[in-house]
C-alpha atoms as a PDB file:
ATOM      1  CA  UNK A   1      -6.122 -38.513 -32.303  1.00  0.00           C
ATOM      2  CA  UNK A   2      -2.829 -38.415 -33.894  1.00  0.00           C
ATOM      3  CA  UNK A   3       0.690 -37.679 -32.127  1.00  0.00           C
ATOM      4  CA  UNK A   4       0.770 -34.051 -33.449  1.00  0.00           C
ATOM      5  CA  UNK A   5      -2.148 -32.900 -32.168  1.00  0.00           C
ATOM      6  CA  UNK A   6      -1.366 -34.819 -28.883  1.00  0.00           C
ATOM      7  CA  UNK A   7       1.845 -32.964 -28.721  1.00  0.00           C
ATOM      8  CA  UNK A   8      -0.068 -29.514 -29.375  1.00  0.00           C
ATOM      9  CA  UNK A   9      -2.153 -30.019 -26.909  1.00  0.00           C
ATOM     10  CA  UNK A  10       0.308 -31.275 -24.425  1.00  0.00           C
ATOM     11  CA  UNK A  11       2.888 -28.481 -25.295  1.00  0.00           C
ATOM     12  CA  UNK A  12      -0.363 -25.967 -24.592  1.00  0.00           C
ATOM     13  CA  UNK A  13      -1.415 -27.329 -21.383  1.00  0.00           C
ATOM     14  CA  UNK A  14       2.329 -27.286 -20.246  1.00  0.00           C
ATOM     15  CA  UNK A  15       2.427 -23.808 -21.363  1.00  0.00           C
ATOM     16  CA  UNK A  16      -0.576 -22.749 -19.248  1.00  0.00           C
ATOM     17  CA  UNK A  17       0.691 -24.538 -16.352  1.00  0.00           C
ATOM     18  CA  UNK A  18       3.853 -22.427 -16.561  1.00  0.00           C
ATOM     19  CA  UNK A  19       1.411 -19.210 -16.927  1.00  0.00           C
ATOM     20  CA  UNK A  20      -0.244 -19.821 -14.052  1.00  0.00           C
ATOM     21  CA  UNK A  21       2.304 -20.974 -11.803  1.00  0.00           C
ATOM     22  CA  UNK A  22       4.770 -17.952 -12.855  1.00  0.00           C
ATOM     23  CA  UNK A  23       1.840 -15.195 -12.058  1.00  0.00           C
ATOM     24  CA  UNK A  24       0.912 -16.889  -8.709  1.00  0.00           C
ATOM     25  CA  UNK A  25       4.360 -16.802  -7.739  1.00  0.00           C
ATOM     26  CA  UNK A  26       5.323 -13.144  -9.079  1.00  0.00           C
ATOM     27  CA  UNK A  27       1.930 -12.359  -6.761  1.00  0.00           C
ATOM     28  CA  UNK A  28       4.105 -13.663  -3.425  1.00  0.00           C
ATOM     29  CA  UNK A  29       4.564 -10.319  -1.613  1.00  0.00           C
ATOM     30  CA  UNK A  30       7.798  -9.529   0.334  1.00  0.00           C
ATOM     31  CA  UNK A  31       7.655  -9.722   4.087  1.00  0.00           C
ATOM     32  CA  UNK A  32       7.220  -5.957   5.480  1.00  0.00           C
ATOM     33  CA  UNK A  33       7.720  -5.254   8.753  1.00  0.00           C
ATOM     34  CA  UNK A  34       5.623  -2.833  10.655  1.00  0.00           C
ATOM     35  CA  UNK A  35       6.768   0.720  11.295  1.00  0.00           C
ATOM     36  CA  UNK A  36       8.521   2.140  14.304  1.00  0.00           C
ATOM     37  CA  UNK A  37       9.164   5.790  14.683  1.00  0.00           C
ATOM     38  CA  UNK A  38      12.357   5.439  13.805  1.00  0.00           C
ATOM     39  CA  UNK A  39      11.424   3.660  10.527  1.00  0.00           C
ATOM     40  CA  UNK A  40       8.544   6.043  10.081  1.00  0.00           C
ATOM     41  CA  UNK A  41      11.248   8.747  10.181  1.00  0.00           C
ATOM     42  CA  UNK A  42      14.125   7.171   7.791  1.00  0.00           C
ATOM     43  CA  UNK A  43      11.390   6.693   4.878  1.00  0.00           C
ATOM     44  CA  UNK A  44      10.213  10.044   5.284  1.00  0.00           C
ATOM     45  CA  UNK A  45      13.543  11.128   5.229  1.00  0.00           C
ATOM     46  CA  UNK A  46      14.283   9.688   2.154  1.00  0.00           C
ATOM     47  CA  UNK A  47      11.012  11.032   0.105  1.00  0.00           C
ATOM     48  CA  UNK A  48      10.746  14.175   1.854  1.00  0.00           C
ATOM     49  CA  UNK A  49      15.119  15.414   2.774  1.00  0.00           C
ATOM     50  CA  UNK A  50      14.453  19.122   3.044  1.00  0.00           C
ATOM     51  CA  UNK A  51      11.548  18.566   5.970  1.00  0.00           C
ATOM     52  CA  UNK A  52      12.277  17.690   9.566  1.00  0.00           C
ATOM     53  CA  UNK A  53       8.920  16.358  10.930  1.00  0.00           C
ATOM     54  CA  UNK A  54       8.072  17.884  14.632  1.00  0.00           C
ATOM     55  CA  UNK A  55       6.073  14.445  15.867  1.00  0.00           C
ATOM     56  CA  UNK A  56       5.127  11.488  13.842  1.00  0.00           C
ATOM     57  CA  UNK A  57       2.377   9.427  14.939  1.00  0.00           C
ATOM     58  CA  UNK A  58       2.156   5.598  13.882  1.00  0.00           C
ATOM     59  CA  UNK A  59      -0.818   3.505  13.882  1.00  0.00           C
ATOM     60  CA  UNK A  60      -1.151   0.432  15.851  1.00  0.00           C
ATOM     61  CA  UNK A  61      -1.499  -2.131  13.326  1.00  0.00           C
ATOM     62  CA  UNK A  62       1.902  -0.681  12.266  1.00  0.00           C
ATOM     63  CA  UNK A  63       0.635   0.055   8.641  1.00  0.00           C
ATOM     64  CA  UNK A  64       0.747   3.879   8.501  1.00  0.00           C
ATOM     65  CA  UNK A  65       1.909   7.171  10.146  1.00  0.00           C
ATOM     66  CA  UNK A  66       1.423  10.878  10.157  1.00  0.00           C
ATOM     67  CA  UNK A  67       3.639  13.403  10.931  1.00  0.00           C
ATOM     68  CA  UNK A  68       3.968  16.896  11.253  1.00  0.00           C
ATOM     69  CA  UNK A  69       6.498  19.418  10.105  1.00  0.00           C
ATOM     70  CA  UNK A  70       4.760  22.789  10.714  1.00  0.00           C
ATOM     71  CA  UNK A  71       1.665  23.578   8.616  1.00  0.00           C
ATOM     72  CA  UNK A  72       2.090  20.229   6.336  1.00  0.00           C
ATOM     73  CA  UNK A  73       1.642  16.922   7.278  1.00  0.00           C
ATOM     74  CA  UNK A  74       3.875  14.183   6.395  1.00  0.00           C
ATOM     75  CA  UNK A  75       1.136  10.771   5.483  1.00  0.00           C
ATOM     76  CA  UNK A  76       2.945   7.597   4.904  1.00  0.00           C
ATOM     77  CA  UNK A  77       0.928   4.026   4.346  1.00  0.00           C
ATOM     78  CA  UNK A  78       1.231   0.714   3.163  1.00  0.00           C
ATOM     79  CA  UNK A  79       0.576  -0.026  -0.458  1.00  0.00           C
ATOM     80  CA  UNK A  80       1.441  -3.592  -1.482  1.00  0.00           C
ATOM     81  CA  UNK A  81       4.995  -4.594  -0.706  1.00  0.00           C
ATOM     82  CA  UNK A  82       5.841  -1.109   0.155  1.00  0.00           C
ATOM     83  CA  UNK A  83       5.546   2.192   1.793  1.00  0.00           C
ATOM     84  CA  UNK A  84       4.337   5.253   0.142  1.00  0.00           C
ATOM     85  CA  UNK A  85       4.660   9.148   1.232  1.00  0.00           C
ATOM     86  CA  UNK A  86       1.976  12.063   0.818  1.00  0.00           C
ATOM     87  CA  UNK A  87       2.255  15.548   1.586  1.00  0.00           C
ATOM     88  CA  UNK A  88      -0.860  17.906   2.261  1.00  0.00           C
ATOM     89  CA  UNK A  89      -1.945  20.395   4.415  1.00  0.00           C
ATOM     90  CA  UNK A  90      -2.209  20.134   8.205  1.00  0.00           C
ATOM     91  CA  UNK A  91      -5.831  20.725   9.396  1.00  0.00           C
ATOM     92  CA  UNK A  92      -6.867  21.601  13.025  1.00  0.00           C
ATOM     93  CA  UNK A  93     -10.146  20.820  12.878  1.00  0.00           C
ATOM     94  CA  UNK A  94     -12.051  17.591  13.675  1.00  0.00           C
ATOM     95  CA  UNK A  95     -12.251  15.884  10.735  1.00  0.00           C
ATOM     96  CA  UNK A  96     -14.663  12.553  10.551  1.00  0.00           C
ATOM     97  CA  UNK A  97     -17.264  10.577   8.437  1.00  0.00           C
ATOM     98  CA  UNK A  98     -20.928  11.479   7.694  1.00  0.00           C
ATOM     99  CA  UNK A  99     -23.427   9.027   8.892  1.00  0.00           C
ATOM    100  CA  UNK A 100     -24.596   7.144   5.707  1.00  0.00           C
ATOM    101  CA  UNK A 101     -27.334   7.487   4.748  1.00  0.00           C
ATOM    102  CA  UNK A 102     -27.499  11.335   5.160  1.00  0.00           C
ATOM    103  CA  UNK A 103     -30.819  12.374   6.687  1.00  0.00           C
ATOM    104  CA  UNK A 104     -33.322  13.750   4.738  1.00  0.00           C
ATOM    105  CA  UNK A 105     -32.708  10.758   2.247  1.00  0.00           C
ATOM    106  CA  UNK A 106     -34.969   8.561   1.341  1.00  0.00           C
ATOM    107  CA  UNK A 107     -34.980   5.278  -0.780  1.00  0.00           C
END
């Protein structure tokens, strides 16, 4: 093998390296702390200025809350690095999950 080729293939595995070692580190996620009401309230503040929410309700891993601001609820979760806001209607009613498979179904 001469030195050229030697080089190439040195200058590509060093170029790989640097590839793989820059996306592993760009995948490092910040540090987010878990919500409080009073967090809960400042980010939906900040997406949402012109509603007041009545009661906000956070869960207890600290990854998500709901709150309500008359007929509309306020849904705010963790994505990533981050928190992201949802508005959509308030519902009542019980709402859950269907068994799986439904009955009636079969294989």
């Amino acid at each position: 093998m001469d030195k050229a080729l030697l080089i190439q293939y040195l200058g590509s595995v060093l170029a790989v390296v640097f590839m793989v070692g820059l996306a592993w580190w760009a995948r490092i996620p910040r540090p987010t702390p878990p919500l409080d009401e009073a967090a809960a309230r400042a980010l939906l503040a900040d997406d949402f200025p012109d509603i007041n929410p009545e009661q906000v309700w956070i869960a207890d891993n600290g990854r998500g809350a709901v709150a309500r601001a008359g007929d509309r609820a306020l849904v705010l979760f963790r994505l990533g690095d981050s928190y992201v806001a949802r508005l959509v209607a308030w519902r009542d009613e019980f709402v859950g999950a269907a068994p799986w498979p439904p009955k009636g179904v079969r294989a």
